[in-house]
Protein backbone atom coordinates (compact mmCIF):
# COMPACT_ATOMS: atom_id res chain seq x y z
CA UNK A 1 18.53 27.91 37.82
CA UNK A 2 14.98 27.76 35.76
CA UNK A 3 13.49 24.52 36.24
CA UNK A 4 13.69 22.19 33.32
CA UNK A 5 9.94 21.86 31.19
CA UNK A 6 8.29 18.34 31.10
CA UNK A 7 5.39 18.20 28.47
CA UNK A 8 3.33 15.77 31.29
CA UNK A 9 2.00 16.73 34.81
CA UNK A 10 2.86 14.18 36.45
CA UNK A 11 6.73 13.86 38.10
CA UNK A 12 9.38 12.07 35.63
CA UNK A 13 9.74 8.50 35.72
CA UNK A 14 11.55 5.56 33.94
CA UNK A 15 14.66 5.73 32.35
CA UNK A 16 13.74 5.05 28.47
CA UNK A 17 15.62 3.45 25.51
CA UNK A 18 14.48 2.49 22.03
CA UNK A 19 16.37 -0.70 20.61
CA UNK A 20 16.92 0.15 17.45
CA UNK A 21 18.82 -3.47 16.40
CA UNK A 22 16.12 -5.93 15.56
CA UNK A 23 18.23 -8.64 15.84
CA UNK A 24 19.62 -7.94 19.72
CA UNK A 25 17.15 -8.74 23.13
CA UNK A 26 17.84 -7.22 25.87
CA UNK A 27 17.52 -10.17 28.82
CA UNK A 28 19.81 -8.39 31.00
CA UNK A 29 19.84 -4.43 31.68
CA UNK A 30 23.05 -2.92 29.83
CA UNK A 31 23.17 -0.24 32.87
CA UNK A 32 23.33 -3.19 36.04
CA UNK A 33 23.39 -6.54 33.86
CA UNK A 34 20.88 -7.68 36.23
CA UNK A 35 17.59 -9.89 34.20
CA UNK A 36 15.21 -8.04 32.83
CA UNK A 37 11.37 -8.80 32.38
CA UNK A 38 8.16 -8.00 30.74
CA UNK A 39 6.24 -5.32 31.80
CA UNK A 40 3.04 -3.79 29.99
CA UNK A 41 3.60 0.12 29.59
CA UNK A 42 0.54 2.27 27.89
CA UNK A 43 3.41 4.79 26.24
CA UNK A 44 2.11 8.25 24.99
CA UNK A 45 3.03 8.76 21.30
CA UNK A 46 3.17 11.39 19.51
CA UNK A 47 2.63 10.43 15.89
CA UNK A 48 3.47 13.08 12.80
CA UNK A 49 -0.04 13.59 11.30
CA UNK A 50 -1.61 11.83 13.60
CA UNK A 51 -1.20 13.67 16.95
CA UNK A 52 -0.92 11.73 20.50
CA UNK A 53 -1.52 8.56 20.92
CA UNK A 54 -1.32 6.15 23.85
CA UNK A 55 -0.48 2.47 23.18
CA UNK A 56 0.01 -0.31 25.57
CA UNK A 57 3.68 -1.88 24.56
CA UNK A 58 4.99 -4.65 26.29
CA UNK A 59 8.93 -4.24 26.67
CA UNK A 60 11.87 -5.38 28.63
CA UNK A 61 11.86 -3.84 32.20
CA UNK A 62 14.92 -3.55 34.35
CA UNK A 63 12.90 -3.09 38.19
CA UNK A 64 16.17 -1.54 40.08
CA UNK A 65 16.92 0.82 37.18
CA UNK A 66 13.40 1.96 36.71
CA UNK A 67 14.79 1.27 33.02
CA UNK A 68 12.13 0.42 29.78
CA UNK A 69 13.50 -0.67 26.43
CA UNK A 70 11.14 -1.03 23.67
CA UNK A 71 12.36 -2.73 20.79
CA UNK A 72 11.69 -0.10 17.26
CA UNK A 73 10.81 -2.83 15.24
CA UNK A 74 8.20 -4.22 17.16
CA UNK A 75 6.80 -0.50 18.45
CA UNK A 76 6.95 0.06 14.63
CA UNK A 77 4.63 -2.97 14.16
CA UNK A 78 2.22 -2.00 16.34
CA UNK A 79 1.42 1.48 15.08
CA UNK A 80 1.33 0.44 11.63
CA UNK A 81 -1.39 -1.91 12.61
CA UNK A 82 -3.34 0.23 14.74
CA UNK A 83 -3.32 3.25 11.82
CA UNK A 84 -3.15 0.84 8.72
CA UNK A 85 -7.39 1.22 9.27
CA UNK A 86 -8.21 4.11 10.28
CA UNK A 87 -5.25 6.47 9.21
CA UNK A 88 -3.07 5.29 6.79
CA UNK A 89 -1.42 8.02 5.43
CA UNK A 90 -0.11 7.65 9.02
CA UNK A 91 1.70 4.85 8.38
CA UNK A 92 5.45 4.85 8.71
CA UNK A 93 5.55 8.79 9.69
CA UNK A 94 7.97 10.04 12.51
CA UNK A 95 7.25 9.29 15.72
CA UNK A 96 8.69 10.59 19.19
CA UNK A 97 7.94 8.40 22.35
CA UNK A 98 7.12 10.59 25.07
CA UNK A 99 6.60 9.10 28.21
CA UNK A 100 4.09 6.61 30.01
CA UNK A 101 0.55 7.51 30.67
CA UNK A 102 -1.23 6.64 33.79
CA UNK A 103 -2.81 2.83 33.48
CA UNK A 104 -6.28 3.89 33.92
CA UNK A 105 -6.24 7.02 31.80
CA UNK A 106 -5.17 4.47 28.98
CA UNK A 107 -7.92 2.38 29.92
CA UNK A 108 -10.02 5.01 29.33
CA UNK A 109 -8.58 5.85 26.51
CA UNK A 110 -9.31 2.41 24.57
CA UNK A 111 -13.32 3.04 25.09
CA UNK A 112 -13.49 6.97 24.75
CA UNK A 113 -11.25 9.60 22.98
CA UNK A 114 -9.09 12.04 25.41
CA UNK A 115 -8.46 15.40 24.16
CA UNK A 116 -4.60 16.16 24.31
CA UNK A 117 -4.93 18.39 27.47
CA UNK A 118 -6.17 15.69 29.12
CA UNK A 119 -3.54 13.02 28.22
CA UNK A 120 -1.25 15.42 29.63
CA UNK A 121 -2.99 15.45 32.65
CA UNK A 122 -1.90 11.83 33.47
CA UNK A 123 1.21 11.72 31.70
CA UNK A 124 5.07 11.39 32.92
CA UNK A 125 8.06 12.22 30.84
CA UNK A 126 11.02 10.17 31.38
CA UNK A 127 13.85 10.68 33.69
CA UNK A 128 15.97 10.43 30.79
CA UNK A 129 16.10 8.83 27.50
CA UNK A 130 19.65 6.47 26.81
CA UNK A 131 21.19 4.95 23.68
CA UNK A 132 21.50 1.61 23.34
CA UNK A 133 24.85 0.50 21.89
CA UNK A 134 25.27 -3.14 19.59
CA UNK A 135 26.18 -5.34 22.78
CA UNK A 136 27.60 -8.27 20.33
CA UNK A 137 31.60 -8.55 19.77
CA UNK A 138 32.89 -7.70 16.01
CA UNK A 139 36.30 -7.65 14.64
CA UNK A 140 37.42 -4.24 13.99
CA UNK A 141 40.04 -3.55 11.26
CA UNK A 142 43.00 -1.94 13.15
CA UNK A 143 45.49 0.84 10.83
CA UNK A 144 49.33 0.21 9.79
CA UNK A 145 51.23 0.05 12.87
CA UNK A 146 48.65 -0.43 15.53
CA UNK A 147 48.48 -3.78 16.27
CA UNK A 148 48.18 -4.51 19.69
């Protein structure tokens, strides 16, 4: 069986969701509804029209899952901030998150530019990227003769 293709060089790690319902927090993990926390991640981006970037997001962290969810709005927030100077055609283009990049490589990053070769150097993909699902109860309209 041919081995599965990872963009970074470094082993998979973190499971990965993107919260896509501004209104919902994620305090407890939806996988092991154990607490969750915040935990500083420098996530590599890649930005259409912009290329790669890596940008340090704080996000909910589940530690037994190995499980990060950013929330869109505020991941969103920050990239239209950090391109509404210096690129803003950028602004509000598709975006993919791709995995985390090492802590010191993003260091690095913040004081001298890294070519994309080299991000991928001292980047991880994710183990696998979930789908969050609206956690709060609704009423749903049941059909003639299905009331339960």
């Amino acid at each position: 069986m041919p081995r599965k293709q990872h963009f970074g060089k470094l082993r998979p790690r973190y499971r990965f969701a993107l919260n896509p319902y501004p209104e919902v927090r994620w305090s407890s993990c939806p996988r092991c509804r154990k607490l969750t926390h915040a935990r500083k991640f420098p996530l590599l981006i890649h930005v259409e029209g912009a290329g790669l970037v890596a940008l340090g997001y704080t996000g909910r962290f589940c530690t037994p899952c190995e499980f990060i969810i950013a929330h869109q709005e505020e991941l969103e927030t920050e990239l239209a901030i950090l391109f509404s100077e210096k690129l803003p055609e950028a602004v509000g283009n598709e975006y993919f998150v791709l995995g985390t990049i090492e802590m010191r490589a993003w260091r690095k990053s913040l004081t001298e530019p890294m070519r994309p070769e080299e991000m991928r150097e001292h980047m991880a993909d994710f183990k696998k990227v979930l789908a969050l699902n609206d956690p709060r109860p609704r009423w749903v309209l049941m059909g003639p003769g299905k009331a339960g």
